[in-house]
N, C-alpha and C. Protein backbone atom coordinates (compact mmCIF):
# COMPACT_ATOMS: atom_id res chain seq x y z
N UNK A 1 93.88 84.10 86.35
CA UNK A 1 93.97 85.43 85.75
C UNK A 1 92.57 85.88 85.33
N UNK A 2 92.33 86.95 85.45
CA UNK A 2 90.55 87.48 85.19
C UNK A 2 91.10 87.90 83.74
N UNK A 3 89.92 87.45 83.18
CA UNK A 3 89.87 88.43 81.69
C UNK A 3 89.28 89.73 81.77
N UNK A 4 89.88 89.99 80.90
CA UNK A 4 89.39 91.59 80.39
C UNK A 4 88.72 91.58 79.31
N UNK A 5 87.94 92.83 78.55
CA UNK A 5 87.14 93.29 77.81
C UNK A 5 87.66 94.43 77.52
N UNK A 6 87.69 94.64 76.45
CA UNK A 6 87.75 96.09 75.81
C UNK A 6 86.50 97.34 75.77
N UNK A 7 86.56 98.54 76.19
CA UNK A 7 85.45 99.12 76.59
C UNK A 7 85.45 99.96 75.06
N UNK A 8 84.33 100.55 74.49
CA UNK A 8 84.57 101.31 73.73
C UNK A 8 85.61 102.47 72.86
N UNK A 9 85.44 102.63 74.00
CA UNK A 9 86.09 104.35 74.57
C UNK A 9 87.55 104.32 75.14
N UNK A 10 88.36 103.08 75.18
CA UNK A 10 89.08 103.36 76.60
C UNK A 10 89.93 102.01 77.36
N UNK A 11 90.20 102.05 78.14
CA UNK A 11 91.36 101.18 78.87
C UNK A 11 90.17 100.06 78.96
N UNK A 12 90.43 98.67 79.00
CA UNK A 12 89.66 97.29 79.19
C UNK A 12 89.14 97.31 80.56
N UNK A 13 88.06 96.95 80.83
CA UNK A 13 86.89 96.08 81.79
C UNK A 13 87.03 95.31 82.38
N UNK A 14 87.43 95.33 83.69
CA UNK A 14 87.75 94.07 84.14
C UNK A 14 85.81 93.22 84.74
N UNK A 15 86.63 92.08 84.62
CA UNK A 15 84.80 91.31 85.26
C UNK A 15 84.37 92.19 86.12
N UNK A 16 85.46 92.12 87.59
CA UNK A 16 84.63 92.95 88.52
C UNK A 16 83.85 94.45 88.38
N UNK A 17 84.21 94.63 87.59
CA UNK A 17 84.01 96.44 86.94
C UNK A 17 82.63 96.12 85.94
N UNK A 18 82.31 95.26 85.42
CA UNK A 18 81.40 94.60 84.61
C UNK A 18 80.16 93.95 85.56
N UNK A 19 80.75 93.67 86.77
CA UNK A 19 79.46 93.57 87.60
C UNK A 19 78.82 94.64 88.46
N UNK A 20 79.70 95.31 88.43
CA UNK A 20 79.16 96.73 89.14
C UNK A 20 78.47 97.63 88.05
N UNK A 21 78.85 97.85 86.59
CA UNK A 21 78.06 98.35 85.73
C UNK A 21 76.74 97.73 85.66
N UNK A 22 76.94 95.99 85.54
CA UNK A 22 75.68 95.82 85.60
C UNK A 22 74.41 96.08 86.70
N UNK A 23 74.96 95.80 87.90
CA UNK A 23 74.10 96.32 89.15
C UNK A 23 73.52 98.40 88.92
N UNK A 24 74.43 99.05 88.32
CA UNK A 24 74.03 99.87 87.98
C UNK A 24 72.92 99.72 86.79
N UNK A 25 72.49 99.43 85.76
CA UNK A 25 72.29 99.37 84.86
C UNK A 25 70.69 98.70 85.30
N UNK A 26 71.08 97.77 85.97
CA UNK A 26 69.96 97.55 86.38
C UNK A 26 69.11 97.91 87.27
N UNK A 27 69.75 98.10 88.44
CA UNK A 27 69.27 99.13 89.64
C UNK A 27 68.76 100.62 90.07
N UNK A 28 70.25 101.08 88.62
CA UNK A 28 69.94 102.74 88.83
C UNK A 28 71.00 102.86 89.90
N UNK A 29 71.04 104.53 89.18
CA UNK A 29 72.17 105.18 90.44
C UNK A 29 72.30 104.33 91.65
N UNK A 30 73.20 104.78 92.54
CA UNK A 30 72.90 104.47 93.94
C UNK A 30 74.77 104.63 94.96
N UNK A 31 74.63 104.75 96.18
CA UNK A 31 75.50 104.99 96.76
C UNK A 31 76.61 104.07 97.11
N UNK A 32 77.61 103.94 96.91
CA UNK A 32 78.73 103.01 97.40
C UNK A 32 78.08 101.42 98.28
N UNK A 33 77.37 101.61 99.48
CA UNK A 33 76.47 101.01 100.24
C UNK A 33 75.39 100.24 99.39
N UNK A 34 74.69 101.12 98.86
CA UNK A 34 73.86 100.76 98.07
C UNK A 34 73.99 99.54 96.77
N UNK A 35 75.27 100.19 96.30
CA UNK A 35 76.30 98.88 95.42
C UNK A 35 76.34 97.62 95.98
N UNK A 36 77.13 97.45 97.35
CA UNK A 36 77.41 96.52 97.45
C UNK A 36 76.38 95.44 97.98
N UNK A 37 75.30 96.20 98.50
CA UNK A 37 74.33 95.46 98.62
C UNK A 37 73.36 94.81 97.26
N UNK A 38 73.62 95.69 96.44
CA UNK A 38 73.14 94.72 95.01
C UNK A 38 74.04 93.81 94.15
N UNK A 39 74.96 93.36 94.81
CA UNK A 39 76.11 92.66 94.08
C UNK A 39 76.03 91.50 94.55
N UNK A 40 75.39 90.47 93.54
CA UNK A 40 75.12 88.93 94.03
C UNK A 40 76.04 88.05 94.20
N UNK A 41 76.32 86.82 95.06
CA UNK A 41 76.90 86.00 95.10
C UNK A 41 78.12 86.37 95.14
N UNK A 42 78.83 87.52 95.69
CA UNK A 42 80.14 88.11 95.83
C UNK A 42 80.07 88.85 97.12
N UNK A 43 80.83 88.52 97.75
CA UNK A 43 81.09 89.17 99.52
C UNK A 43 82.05 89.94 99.10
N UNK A 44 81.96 91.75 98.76
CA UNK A 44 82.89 92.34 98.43
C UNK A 44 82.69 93.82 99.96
N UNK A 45 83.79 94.05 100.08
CA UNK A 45 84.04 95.01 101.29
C UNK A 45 83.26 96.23 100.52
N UNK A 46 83.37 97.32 101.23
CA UNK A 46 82.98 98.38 101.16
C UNK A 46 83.96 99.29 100.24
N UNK A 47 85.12 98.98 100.78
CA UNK A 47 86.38 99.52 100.22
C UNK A 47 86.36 99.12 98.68
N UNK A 48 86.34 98.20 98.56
CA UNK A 48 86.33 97.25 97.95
C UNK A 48 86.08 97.77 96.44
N UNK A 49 84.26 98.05 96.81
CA UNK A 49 83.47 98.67 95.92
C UNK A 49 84.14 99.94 95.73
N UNK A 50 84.15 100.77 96.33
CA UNK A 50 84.18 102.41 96.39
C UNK A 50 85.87 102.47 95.67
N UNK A 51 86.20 101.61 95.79
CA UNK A 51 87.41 101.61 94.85
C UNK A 51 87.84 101.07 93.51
N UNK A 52 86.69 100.62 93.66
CA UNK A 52 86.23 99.85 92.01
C UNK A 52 85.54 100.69 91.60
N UNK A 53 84.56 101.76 91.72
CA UNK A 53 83.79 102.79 90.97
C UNK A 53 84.58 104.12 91.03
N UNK A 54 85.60 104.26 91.75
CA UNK A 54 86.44 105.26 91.68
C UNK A 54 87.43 105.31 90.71
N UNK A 55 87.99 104.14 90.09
CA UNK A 55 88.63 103.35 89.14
C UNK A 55 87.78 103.58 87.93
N UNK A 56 86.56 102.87 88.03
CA UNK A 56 85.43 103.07 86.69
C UNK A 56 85.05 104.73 86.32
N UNK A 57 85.32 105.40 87.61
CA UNK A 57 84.69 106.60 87.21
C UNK A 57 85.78 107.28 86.52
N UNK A 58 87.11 107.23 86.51
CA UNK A 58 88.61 107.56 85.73
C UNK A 58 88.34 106.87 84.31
N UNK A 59 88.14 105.58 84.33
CA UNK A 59 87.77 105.28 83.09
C UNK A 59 86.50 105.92 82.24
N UNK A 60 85.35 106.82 82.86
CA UNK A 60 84.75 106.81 82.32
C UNK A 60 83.52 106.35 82.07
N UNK A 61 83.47 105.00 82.91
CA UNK A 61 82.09 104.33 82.83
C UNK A 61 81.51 104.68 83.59
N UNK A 62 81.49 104.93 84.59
CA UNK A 62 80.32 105.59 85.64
C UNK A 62 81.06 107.13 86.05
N UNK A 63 79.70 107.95 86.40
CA UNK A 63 79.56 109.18 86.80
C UNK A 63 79.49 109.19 88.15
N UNK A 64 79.67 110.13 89.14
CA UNK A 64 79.57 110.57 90.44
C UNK A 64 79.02 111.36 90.72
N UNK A 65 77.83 112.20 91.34
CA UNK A 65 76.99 113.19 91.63
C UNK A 65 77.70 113.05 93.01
N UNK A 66 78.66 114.32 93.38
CA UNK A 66 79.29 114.70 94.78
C UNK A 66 77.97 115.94 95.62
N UNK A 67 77.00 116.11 95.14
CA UNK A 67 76.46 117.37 95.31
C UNK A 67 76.13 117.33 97.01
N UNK A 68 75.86 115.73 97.67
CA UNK A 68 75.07 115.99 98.35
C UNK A 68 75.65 114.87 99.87
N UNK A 69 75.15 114.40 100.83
CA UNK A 69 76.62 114.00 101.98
C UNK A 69 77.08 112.77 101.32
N UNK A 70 75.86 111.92 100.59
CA UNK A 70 76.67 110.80 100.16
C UNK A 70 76.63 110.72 98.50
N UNK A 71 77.74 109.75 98.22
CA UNK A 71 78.12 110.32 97.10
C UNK A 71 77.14 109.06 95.98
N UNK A 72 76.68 109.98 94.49
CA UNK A 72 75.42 108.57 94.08
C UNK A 72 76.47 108.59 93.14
N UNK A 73 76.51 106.84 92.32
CA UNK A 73 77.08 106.74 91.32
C UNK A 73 76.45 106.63 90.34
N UNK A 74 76.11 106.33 88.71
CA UNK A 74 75.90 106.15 88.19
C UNK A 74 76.48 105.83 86.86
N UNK A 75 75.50 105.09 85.98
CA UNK A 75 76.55 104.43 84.80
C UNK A 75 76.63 105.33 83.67
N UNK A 76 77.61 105.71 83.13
CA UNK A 76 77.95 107.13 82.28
C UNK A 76 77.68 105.78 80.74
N UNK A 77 77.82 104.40 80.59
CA UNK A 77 78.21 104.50 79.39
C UNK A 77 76.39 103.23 79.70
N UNK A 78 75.44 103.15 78.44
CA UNK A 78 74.71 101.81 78.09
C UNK A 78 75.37 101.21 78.51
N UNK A 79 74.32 100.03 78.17
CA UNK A 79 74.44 98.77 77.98
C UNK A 79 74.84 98.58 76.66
N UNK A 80 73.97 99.02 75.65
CA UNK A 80 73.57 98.87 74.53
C UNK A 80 74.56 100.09 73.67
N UNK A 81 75.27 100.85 74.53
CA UNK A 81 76.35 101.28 74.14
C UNK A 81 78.01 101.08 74.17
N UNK A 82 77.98 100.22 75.10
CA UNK A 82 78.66 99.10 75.80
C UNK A 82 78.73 97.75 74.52
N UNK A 83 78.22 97.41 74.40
CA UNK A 83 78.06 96.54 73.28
C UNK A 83 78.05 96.95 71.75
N UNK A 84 77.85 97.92 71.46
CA UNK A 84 77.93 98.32 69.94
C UNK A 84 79.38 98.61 70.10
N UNK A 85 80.00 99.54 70.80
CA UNK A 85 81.51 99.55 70.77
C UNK A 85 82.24 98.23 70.92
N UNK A 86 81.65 97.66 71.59
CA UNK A 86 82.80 96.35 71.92
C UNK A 86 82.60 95.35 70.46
N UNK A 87 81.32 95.08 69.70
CA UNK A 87 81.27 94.48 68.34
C UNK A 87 81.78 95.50 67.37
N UNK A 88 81.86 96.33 67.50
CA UNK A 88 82.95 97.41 66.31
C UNK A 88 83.99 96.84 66.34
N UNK A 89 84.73 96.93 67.51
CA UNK A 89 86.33 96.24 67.72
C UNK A 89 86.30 95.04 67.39
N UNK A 90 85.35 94.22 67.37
CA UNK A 90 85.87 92.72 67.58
C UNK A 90 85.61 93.04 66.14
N UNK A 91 84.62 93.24 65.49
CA UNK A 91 84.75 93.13 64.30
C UNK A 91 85.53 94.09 63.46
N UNK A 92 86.58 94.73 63.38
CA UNK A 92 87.42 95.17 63.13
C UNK A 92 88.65 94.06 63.45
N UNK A 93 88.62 93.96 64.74
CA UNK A 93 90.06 92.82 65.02
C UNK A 93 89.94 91.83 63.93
N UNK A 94 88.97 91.18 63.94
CA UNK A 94 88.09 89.94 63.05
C UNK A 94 88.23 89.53 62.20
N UNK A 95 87.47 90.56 61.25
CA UNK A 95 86.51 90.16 60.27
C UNK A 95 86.47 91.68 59.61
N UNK A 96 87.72 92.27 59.59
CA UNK A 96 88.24 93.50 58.24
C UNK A 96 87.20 94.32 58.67
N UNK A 97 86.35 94.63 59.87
CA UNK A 97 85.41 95.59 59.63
C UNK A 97 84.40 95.31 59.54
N UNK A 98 84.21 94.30 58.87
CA UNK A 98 82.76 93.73 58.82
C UNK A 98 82.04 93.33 60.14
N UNK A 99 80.51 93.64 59.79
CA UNK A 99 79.71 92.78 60.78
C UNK A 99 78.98 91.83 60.44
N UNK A 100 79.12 91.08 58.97
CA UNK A 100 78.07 90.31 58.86
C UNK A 100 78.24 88.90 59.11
N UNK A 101 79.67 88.72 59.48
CA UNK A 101 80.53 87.49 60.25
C UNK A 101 79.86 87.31 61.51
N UNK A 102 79.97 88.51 62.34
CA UNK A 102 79.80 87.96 63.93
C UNK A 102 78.16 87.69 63.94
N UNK A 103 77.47 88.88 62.96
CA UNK A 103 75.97 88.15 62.85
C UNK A 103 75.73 86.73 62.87
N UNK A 104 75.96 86.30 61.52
CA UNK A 104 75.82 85.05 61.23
C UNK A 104 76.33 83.64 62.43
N UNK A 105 77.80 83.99 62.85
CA UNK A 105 78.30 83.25 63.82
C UNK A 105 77.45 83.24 65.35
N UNK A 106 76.91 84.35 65.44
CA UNK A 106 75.93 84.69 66.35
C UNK A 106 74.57 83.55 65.95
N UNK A 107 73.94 83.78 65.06
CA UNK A 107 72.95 83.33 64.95
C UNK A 107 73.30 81.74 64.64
N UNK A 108 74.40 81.22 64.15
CA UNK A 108 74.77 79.46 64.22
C UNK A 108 74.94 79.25 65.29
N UNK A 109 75.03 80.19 66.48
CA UNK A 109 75.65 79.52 67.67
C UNK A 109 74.30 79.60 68.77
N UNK A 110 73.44 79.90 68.59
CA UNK A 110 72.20 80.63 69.37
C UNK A 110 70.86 79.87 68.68
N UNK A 111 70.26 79.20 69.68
CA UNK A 111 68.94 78.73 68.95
C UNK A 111 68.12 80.01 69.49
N UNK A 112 67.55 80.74 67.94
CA UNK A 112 66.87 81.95 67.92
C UNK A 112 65.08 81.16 68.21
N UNK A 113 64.50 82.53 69.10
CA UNK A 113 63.20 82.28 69.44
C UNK A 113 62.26 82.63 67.50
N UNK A 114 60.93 82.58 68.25
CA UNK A 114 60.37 83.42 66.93
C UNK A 114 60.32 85.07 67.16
N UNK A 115 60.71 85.27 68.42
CA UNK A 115 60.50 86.77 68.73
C UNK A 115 61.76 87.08 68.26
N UNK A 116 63.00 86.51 68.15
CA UNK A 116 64.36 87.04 67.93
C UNK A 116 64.23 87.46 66.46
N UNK A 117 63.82 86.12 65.71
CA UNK A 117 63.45 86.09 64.19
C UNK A 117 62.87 87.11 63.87
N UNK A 118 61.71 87.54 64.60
CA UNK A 118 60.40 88.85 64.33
C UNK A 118 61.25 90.59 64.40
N UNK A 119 62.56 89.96 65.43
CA UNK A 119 63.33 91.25 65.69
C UNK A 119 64.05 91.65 64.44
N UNK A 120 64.96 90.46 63.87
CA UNK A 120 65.72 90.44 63.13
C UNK A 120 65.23 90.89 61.43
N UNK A 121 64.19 90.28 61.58
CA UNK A 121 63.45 90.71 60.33
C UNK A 121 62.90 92.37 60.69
N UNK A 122 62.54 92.82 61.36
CA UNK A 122 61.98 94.65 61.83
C UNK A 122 63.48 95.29 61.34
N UNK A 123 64.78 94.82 62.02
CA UNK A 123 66.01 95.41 61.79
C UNK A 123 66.34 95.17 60.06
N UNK A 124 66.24 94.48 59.84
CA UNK A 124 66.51 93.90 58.39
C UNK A 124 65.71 95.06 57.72
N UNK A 125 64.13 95.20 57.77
CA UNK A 125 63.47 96.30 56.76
C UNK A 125 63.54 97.45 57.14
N UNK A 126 63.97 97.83 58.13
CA UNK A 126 64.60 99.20 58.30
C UNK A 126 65.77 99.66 57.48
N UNK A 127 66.59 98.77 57.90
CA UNK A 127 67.63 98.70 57.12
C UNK A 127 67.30 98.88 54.97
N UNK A 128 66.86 98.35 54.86
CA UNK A 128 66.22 97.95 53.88
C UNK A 128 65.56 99.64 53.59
N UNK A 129 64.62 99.74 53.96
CA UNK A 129 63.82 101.18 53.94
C UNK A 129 64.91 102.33 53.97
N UNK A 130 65.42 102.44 54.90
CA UNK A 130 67.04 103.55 55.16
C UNK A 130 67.67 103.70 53.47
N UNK A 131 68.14 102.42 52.98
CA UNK A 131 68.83 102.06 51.90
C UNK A 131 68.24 102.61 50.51
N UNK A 132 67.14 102.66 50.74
CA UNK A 132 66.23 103.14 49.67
C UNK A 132 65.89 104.49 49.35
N UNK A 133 65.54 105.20 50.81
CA UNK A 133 65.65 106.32 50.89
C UNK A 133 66.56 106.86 50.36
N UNK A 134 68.46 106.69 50.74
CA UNK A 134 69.39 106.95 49.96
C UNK A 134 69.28 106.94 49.10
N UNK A 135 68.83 106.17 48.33
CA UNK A 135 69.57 105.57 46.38
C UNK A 135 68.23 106.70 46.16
N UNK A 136 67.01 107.01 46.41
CA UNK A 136 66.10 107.91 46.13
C UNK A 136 66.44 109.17 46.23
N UNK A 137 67.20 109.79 47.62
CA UNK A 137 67.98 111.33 47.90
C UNK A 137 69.00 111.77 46.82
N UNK A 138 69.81 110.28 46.02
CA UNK A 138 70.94 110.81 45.24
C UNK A 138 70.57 111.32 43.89
């Protein structure tokens, strides 16, 4: 049975639909053809594809530019938008809403670099700075 993912916005993700976003995402637009030739380690038909982004494009995740003989697809939703929706839900399913569960569980489960650390701390004093600003505006 393939798992699914919950998309932000909308009906769940299947893997295969998750590798074609990513080939978008990484590649950039590109034509049905063009897809399946960036799709690694998977021998998928033509059909195949063009019926898997025709599917994604109902859902929402990718766009279609018909303007011109062949048709370009592209990815309507991030990456990085793709992922903030999908940790909303989980942390809602979770953890009451919270995010400071999946953080933490994140970071016990992940040996962090010093660049992750350097990230985490930039996000932290923003955060921090934002917070201040408020309690200063009221």
């Amino acid at each position: 049975m393939k798992s699914k993912s919950v998309s932000p916005s909308g009906p769940a993700t299947t893997d295969a639909e998750m590798v074609l976003l990513k080939t978008l995402w990484d590649g950039g637009p590109g034509t049905v053809r063009e897809c399946v030739g960036r799709v690694e380690g998977r021998e998928w038909a033509y059909t195949t594809v063009q019926t898997l982004l025709t599917r994604m494009e109902s859902k929402g995740l990718v766009k279609c530019d018909r303007s011109g003989q062949a048709h370009i697809f592209s990815a309507a939703v991030s990456q990085n938008g793709l992922l903030k929706g999908r940790l909303r839900e989980l942390a809602d399913q979770l953890c009451g809403g919270l995010s400071t569960p999946l953080v933490l569980a994140l970071m016990d489960d992940t040996e962090l670099t010093t660049q992750d650390i350097a990230a985490l701390r930039n996000q932290l004093d923003r955060l921090d700075a934002n917070d201040a600003k408020e309690v200063h505006a009221q």
